[in-house]
Structure formats: structure tokens, C-alpha cells
Protein backbone atom coordinates (compact mmCIF):
# COMPACT_ATOMS: atom_id res chain seq x y z
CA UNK A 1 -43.08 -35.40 -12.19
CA UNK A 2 -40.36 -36.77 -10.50
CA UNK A 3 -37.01 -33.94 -10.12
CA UNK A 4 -33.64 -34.82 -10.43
CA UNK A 5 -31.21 -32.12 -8.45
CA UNK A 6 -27.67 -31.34 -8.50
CA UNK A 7 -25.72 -33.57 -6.07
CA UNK A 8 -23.82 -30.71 -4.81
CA UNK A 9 -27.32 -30.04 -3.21
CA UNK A 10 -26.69 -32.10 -0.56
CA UNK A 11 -24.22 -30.34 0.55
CA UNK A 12 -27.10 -27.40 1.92
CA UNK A 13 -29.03 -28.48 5.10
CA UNK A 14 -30.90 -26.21 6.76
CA UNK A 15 -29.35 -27.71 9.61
CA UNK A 16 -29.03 -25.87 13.59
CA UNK A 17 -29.87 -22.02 12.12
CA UNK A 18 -33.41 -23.22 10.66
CA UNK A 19 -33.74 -24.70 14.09
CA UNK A 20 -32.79 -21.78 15.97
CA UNK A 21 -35.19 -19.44 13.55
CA UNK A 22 -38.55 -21.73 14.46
CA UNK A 23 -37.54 -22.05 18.13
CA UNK A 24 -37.52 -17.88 18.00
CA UNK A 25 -40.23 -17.85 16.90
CA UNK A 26 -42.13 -19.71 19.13
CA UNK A 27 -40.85 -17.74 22.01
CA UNK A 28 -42.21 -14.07 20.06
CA UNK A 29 -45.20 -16.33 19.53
CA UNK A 30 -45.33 -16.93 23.40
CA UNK A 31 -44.77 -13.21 24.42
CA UNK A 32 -41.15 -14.82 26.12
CA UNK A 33 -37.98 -12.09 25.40
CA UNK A 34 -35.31 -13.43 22.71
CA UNK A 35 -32.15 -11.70 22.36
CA UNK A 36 -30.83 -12.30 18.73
CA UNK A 37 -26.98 -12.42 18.63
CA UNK A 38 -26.58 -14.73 16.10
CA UNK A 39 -26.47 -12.57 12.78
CA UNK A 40 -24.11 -9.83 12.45
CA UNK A 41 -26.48 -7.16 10.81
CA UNK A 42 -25.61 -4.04 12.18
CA UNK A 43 -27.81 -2.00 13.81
CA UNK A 44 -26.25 1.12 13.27
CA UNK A 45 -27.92 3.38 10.30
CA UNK A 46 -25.65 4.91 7.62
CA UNK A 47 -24.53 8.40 7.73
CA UNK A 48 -26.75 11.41 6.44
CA UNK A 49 -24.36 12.24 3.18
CA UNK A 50 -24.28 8.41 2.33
CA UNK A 51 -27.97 8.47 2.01
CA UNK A 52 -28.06 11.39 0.72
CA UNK A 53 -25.70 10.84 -2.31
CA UNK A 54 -27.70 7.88 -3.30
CA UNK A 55 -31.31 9.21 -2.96
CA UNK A 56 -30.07 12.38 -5.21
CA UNK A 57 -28.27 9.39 -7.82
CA UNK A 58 -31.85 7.44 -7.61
CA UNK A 59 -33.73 10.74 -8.94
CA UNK A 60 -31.93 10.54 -12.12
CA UNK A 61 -33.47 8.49 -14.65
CA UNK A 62 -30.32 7.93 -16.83
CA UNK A 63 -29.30 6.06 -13.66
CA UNK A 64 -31.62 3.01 -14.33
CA UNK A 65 -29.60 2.17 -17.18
CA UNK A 66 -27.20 -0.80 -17.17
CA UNK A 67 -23.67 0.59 -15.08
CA UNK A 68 -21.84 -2.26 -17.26
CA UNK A 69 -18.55 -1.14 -15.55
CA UNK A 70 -17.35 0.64 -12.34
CA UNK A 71 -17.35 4.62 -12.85
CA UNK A 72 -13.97 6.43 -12.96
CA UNK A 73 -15.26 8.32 -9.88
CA UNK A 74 -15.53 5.29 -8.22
CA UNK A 75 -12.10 3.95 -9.24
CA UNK A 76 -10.72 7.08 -7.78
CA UNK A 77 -12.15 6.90 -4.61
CA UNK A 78 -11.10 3.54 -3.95
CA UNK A 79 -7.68 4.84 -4.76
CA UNK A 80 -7.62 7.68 -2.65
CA UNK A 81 -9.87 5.33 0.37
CA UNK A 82 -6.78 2.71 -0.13
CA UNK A 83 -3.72 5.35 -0.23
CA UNK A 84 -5.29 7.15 3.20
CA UNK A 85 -5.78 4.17 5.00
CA UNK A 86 -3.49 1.66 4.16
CA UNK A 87 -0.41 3.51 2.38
CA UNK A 88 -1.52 1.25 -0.46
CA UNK A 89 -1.23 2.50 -3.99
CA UNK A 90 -2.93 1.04 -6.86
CA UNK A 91 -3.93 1.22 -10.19
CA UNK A 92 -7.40 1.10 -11.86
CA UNK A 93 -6.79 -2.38 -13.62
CA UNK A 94 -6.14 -3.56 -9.48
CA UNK A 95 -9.84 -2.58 -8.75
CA UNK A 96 -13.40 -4.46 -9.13
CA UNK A 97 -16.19 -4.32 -7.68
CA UNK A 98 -18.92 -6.87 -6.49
CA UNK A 99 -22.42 -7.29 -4.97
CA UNK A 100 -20.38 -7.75 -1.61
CA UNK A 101 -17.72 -9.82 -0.73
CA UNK A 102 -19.71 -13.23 -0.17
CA UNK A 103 -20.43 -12.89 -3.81
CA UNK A 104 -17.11 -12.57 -4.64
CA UNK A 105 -15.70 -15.30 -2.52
CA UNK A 106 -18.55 -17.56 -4.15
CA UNK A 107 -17.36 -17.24 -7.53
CA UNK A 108 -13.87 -16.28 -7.49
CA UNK A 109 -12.79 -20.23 -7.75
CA UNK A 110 -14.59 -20.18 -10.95
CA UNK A 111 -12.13 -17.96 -12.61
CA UNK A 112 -8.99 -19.06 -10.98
CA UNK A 113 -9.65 -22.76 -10.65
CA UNK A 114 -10.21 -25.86 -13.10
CA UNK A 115 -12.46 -28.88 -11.77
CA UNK A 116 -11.08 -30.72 -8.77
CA UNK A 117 -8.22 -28.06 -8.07
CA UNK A 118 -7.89 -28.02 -4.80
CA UNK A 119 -8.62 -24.74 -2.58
CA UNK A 120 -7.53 -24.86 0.99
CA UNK A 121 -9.77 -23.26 4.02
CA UNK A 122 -9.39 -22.55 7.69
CA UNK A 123 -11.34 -24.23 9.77
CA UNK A 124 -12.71 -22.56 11.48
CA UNK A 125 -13.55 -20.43 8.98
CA UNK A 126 -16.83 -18.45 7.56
CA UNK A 127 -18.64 -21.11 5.41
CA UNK A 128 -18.88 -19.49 2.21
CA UNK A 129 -14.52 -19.88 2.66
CA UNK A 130 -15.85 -23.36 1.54
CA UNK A 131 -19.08 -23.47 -0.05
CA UNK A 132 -18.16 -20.80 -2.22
CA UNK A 133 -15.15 -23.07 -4.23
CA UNK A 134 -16.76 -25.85 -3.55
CA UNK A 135 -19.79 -24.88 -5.62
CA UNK A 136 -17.52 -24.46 -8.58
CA UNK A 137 -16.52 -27.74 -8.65
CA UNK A 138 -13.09 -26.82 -6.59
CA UNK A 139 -11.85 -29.69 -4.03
CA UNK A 140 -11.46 -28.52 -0.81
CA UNK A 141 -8.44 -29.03 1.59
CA UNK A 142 -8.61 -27.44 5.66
CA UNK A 143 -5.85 -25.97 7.37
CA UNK A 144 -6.06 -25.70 10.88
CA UNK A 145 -6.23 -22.80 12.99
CA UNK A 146 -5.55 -23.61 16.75
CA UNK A 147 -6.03 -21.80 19.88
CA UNK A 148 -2.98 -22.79 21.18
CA UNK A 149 -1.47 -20.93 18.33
CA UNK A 150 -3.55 -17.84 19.10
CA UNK A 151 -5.28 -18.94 15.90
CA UNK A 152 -2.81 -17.57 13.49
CA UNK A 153 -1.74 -20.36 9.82
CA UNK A 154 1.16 -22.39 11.63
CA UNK A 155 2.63 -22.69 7.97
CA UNK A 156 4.72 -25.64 8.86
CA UNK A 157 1.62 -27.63 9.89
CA UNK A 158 0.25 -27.55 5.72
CA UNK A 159 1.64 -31.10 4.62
CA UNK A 160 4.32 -30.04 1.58
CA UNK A 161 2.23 -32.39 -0.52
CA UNK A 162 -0.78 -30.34 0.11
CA UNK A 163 1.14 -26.86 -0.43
CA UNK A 164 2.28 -28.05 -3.87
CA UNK A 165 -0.93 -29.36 -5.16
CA UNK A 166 -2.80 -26.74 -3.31
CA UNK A 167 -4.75 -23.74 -6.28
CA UNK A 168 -5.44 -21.14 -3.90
CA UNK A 169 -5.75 -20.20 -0.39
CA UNK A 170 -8.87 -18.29 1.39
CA UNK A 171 -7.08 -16.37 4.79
CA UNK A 172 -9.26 -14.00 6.48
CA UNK A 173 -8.56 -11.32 9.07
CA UNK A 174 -9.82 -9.80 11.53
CA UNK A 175 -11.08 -13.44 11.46
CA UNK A 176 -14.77 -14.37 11.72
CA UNK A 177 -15.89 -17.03 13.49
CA UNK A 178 -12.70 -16.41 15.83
CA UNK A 179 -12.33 -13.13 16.04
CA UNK A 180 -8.39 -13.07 15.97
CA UNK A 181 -6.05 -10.70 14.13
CA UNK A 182 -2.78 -11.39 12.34
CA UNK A 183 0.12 -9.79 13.05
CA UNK A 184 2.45 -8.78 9.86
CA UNK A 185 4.78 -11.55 10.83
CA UNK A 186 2.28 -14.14 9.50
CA UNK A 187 1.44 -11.97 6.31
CA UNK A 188 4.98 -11.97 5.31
CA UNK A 189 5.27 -15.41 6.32
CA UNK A 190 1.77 -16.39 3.73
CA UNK A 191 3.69 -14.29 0.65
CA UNK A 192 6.87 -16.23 0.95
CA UNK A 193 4.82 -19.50 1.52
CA UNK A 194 2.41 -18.74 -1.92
CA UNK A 195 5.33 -17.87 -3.93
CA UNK A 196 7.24 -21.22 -2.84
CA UNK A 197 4.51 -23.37 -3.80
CA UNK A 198 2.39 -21.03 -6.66
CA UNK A 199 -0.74 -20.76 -4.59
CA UNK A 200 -2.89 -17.58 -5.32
CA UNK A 201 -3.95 -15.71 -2.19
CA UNK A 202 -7.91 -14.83 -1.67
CA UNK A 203 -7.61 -12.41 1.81
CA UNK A 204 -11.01 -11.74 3.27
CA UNK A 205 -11.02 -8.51 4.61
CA UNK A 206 -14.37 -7.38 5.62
CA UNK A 207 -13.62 -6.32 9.55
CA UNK A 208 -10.54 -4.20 8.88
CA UNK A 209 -11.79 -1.19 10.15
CA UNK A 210 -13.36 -3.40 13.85
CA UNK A 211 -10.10 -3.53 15.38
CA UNK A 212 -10.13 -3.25 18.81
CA UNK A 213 -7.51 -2.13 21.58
CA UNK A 214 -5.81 0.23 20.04
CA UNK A 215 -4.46 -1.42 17.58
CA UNK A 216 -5.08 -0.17 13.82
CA UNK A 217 -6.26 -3.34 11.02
CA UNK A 218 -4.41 -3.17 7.98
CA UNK A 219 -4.68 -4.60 4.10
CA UNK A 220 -2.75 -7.82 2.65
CA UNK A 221 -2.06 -5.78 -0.07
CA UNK A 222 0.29 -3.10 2.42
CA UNK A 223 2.77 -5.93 2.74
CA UNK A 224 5.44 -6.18 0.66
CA UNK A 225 4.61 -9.37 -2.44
CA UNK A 226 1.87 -9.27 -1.98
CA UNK A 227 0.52 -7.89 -5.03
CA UNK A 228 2.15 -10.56 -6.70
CA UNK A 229 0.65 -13.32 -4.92
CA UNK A 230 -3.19 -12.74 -4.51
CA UNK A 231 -6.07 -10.29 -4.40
CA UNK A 232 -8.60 -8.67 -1.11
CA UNK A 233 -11.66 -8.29 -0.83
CA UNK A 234 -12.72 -5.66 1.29
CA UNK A 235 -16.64 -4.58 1.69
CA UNK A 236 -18.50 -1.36 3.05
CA UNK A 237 -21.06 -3.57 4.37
CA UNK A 238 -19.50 -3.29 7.93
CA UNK A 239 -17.45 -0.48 7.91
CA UNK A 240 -20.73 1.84 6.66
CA UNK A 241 -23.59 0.07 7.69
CA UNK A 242 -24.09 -0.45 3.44
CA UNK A 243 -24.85 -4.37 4.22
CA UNK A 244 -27.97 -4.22 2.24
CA UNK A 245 -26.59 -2.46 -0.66
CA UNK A 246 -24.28 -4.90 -1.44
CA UNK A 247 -21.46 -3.42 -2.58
CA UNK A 248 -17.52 -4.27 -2.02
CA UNK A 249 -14.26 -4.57 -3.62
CA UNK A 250 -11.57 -7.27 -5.46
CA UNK A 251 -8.55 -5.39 -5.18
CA UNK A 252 -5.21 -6.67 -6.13
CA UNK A 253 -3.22 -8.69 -8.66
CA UNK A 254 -3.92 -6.99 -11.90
CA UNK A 255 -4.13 -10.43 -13.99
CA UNK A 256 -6.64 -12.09 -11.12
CA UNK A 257 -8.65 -9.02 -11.71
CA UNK A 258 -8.65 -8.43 -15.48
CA UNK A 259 -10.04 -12.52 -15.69
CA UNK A 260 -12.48 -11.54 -12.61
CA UNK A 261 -13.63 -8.97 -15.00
CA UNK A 262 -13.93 -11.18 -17.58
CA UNK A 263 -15.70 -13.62 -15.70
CA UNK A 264 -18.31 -11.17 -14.10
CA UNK A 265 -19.40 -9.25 -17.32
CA UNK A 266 -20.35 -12.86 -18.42
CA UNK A 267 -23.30 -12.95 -15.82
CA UNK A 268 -23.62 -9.36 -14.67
CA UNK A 269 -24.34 -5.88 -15.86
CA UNK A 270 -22.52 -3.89 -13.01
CA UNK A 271 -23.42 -2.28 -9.93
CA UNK A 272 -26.26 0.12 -9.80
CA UNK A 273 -25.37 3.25 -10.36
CA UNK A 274 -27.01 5.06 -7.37
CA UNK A 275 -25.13 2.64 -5.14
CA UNK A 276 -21.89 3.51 -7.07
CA UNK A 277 -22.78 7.54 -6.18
CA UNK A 278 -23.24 6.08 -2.10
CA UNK A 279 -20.13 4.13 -2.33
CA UNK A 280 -18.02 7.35 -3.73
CA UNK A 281 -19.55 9.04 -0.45
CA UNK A 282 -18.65 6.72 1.85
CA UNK A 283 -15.18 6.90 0.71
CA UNK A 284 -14.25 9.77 0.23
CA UNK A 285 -16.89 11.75 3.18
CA UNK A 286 -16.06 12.25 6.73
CA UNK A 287 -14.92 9.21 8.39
CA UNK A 288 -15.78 10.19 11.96
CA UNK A 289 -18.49 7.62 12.05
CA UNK A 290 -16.19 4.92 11.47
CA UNK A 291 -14.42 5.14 14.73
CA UNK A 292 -17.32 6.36 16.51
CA UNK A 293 -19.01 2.56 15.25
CA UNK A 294 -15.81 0.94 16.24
CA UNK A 295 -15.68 2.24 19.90
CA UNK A 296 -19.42 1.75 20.19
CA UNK A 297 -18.84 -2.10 19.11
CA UNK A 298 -15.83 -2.37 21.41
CA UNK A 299 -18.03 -1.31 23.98
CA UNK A 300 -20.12 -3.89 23.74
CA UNK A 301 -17.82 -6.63 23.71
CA UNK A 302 -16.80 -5.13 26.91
CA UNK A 303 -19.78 -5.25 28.47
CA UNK A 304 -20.62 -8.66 27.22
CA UNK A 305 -17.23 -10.29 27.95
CA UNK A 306 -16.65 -8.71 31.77
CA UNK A 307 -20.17 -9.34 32.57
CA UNK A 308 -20.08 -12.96 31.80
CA UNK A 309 -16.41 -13.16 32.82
CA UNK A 310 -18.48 -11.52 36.51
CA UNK A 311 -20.98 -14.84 36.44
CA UNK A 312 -18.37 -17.07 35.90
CA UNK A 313 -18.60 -18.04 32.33
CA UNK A 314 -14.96 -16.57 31.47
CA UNK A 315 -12.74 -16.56 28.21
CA UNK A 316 -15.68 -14.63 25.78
CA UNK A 317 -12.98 -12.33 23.46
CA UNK A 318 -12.48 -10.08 20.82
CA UNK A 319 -9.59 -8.84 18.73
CA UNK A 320 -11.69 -7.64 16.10
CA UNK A 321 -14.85 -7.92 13.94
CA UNK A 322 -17.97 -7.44 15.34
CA UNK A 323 -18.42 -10.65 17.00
CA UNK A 324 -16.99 -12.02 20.10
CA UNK A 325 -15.65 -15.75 20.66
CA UNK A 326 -16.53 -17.82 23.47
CA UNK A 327 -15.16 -21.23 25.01
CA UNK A 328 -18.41 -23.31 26.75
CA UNK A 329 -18.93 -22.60 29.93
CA UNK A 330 -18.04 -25.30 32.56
CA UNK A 331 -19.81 -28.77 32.31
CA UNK A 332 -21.08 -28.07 28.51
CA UNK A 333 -18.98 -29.91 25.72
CA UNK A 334 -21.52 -29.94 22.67
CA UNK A 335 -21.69 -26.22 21.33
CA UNK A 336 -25.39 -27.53 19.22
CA UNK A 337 -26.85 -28.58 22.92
CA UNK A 338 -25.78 -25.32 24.53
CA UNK A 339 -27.02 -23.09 22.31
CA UNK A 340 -30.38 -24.50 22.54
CA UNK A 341 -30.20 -25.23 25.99
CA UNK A 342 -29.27 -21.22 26.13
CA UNK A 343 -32.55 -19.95 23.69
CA UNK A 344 -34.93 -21.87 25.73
CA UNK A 345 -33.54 -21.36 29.21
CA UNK A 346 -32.58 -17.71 28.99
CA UNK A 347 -33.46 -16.13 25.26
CA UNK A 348 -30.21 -15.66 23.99
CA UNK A 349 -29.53 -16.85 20.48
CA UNK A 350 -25.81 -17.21 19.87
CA UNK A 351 -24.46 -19.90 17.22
CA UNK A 352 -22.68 -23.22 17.91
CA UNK A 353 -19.12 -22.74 16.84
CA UNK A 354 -19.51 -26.38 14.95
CA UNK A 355 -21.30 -24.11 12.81
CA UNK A 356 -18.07 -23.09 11.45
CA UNK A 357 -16.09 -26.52 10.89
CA UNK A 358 -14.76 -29.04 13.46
CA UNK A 359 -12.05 -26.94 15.22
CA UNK A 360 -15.06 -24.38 16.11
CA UNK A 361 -16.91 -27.09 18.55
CA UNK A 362 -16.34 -26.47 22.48
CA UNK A 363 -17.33 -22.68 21.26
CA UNK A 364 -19.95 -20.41 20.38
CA UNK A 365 -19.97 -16.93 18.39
CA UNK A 366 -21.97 -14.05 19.37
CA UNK A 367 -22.98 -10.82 17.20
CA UNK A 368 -22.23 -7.39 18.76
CA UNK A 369 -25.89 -6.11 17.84
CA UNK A 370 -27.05 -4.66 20.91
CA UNK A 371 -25.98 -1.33 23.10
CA UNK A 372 -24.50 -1.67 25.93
CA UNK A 373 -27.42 -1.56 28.25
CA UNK A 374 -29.01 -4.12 26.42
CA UNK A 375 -25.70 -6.44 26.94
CA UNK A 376 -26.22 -5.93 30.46
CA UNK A 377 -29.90 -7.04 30.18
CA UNK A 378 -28.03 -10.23 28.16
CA UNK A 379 -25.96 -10.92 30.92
CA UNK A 380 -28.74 -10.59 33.33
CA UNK A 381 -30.64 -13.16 31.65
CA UNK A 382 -28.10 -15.62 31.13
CA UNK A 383 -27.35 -15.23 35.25
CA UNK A 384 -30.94 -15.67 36.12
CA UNK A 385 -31.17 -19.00 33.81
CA UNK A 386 -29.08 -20.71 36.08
CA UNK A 387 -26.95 -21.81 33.11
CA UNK A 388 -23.59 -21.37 34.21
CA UNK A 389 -22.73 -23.02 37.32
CA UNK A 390 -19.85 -21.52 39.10
């Protein structure tokens, strides 16, 4: 029998991570050292009470019923998380929540956009920024986010005939690939923009709590408009070390949110209930692991960054998530080449920033997943491969 697929299948190839997967696994195979720092898993575990809360929820059989909606508990405590931390007050109607925040970028286009509305995207930008309208049918339009610009939307570089036709726009930060933050300046700058032209905001904000330097990350929604412009989505994947229990928010724009709703109880029965009990722990329980994580990432970017910076491959940063950003070293132009040339010369698996659209090639993006002393061992390795040539 001969299978017809979906055209929009072609846009999946398994492309340079399927390559990267089989070449690490030859090298395990070979008994040669890899050091994974392309997937940002973290490493850290979450805390006791987190656990604890849903272990206790999982022991109650009435608890393997359908949730159908999110518990008032759990309204609450996204309340009271959103008031302490961001100054942010919202109402219960403002609040959703998802099987993470990939899931809701994937399908938020399908309750906000009509076929061929067009959805713009930073490049670079997280793919799913993309994939996620473009699998429902949106049409997708990039706006550019430049070095020279510190990586920040240069408004005035979106053509007006783009703005106007433009449905939506995805903005993310603390900014994966790039690893950039946005001052309030810009935030302001995006509400008065989207309520010119009519184009509903969809901020990404996964890393708010991996800001590093001092400075504090804050929420869209803290800024004045912006309530009436868009919606967040902010996950506890990161911030609690929940990534496999799936579990994050839509918060914002009460009409987005009641159609999200909508939308969602059309192919979904709500989030498991024990994971509902974990999430009301994490929010409302002691918070000292949070900055103890964030200090312990920030490390490690410092040891990664100075210690190449000390071998002479020089510009790797951070402003937040928990990645860094890295021009090539000198001599290397084609971020694909590198990266392999780095696996099988010194065991470090970082990804290509052309990974992440066009504006990401010259660069490369590495996960924060290893201690310190391990970063040194990184840095060791990438000296001894003779890669960088000062």
C-alpha cells in the first residue's frame, strides 16, 4: 500500500540533531568521552516538598479521574506566585494551564488565527516560535533580531505593510537561542506597536526566573497594556526542575484565554491532578531553591565563557536562560561544520546556531548542564583538540 502524507510533513527533517545523536553514539560505542550540551534538560532534581506533594496526590485514587479543569487551589497559587513576583494581579478567567509551554505555543495559532493569517517570528528564534503556527495552517513572516542591536525587535525595521497584515506576534525573553534580555523600554515600545496595528502578543516566558547579573526578569503582563494586547506563557519546567511533568501557564488577556479554553477542552481532559497538587507546591513552597539554581547556572556560564574567553575563543555570553551564546571561533564560518568538527575532535556537542533560522549562523548555543568542574573539564577538552587557533 502506497501512503499519502500531509505536505506540511516536509517541513520535519531530522536534519543536523539526528546527526549529532548517531555520531554520540558512536563515540559511547567507542569508549571516547562526549560532553552533551546541546539539550537544556536540567540536571538539577526538584525539591523534597514538590515531590512530596505529588507522591501523597498519586496515593489517592479519586485522583485518576479526569481533572477536566484547573483546581481553584491551583488558580490561587498562580495568583499569589504572580502578585509576589511580578506585582501582577490577575483574575481566574486570566489563567490556563497547559502540558508546558511548547504545547501551548503549538496550538495557540489555532484559536487565534484563520488559514493563511500571517504570524510573525524572530529569527533567531526557538523553532516551535514557527513550527508551532505554521502547523495550523498560519503563514509565517520573520522579524529580525540583530546583534548589532543587542538583539532586542528594532520596531521600525517591521515593513508597515507587514505590521498591518500581521495576526500575531511570538516575542520571547530571556531569549533562547540568544540568550538576551529586554529591557522595559522595548516592552512598552511592543504594546504601543500591537495596539497601532491590532496584532495579538504571544510572550514566551520560560527563563524568567535565569536572569543573570543581578538583574531581576520580569512578566509582559507587569507592563502597563499589556493585558490588553496579548497573553504569557510561563512554565515550571525550568524554574523547578518539573520539565518532565509538563506543566505551565497561559496567562493574560481574558478573551484569548476564555477561546484557549474553549479550544483545549475540545482535545484535552486537563492536567493530572497529582501534577496540579506539585504545581500548588512549587508555588506557593519555599523558593530558596530557585536562586540557589540560578547562581549555580550563572556559575557555569562563568566558567564556560572565561575559560574559553582564556583559550582564545572569546564572545561566549549570557544574559539569561540557561544557555550561553557563542560567535565561531576564528577561521570557522559554517556553524553545521563546526559543531561536528567540535564532537569528533574534542566531544563536545553544542548546536549550530542555523539551527535556529538564518540570523543564528556564524553561532552556536550551548546548554548549562554541567557543574562547574565539569565546565572546566569542557574547556580542557576543547584546548587539547587544537580547535581554536589563537
Amino acid at each position: 500500500m502506497e501512503f499519502k502524507f500531509a505536505d506540511r510533513m516536509d517541513n520535519f527533517q531530522e536534519g543536523i540533531f539526528t546527526t549529532l545523536a548517531n555520531i554520540k553514539k558512536k563515540r559511547i560505542n567507542e569508549n571516547k568521552p562526549v560532553f552533551d550540551l546541546s539539550v537544556g534538560t536540567p540536571d538539577f532534581v526538584p525539591e523534597k516538598h514538590i515531590m512530596d506533594a505529588l507522591v501523597k496526590a498519586a496515593q489517592v485514587p479519586e485522583n485518576y479521574k479526569y481533572a477536566l479543569t484547573d483546581t481553584d487551589e491551583l488558580i490561587e497559587a498562580v495568583k499569589i506566585w504572580y502578585k509576589r513576583r511580578y506585582r501582577v494581579d490577575l483574575e481566574s478567567d486570566q489563567i490556563m494551564s497547559l502540558y508546558g509551554s511548547q504545547e501551548g505555543l503549538s496550538r495557540i495559532a489555532l484559536t487565534i488565527c484563520n488559514p493563511g493569517d500571517t504570524v510573525l517570528v524572530p529569527n533567531p528564534g526557538y523553532p516551535v516560535f514557527a513550527m508551532g503556527p505554521m502547523l495550523n495552517d498560519a503563514h509565517i513572516e520573520y522579524y529580525e533580531l540583530r546583534e548589532d542591536n543587542n538583539y532586542v525587535i528594532d520596531f521600525k525595521s517591521i515593513p508597515e505593510e507587514l505590521a498591518k497584515k500581521a495576526k500575531a506576534i511570538v516575542v520571547s525573553y530571556p531569549a533562547n537561542p540568544i540568550c538576551r534580555v529586554a529591557p522595559v523600554s522595548m516592552y512598552k515600545e511592543l504594546i504601543e506597536w500591537a495596539k497601532k496595528y491590532n496584532v495579538i502578543v504571544l510572550h514566551d516566558n520560560a527563563y524568567s526566573e535565569l536572569v543573570y547579573d543581578g538583574k531581576e526578569g520580569i512578566s509582559f503582563l507587569s507592563v502597563d497594556g499589556a493585558m490588553d494586547v496579548g497573553i504569557e506563557f510561563n512554565s515550571l519546567s525550568k524554574t523547578y526542575n518539573l520539565t518532565g511533568a509538563r506543566i505551565s501557564f497561559a496567562i493574560g488577556n481574558s478573551q484569548i484565554i476564555s477561546q484557549f479554553k474553549k479550544l483545549r477542552s475540545q482535545i484535552d481532559y486537563g492536567i493530572f491532578l497529582p501534577i496540579q497538587k506539585a504545581a500548588v507546591a512549587a508555588l506557593l513552597g519555599p523558593q530558596t531553591s530557585v536562586e540557589r539554581n540560578k547562581q549555580e547556572y550563572e556559575d557555569r556560564r562563568n566558567a564556560l565563557a572565561d575559560g574559553l574567553a582564556s583559550i582564545g575563543w572569546k564572545g561566549v555570553m549570557s544574559e539569561g536562560t540557561m544557555f550561553a551564546w557563542a560567535p565561531l571561533p576564528d577561521g570557522y564560518t559554517d556553524s553545521q561544520e563546526f559543531v561536528l568538527e567540535l564532537i569528533n575532535k574534542a566531544g563536545v556537542v553544542c548546536v549550530p546556531g542555523s539551527a535556529f533560522g538564518s540570523l543564528g549562523e556564524g553561532h552556536v548555543r550551548f546548554a548549562l548542564v554541567y557543574p562547574v568542574e565539569k565546565m572546566k573539564l569542557i574547556v580542557q577538552a576543547i584546548k587539547e583538540s587544537g580547535i581554536i587557533k589563537k
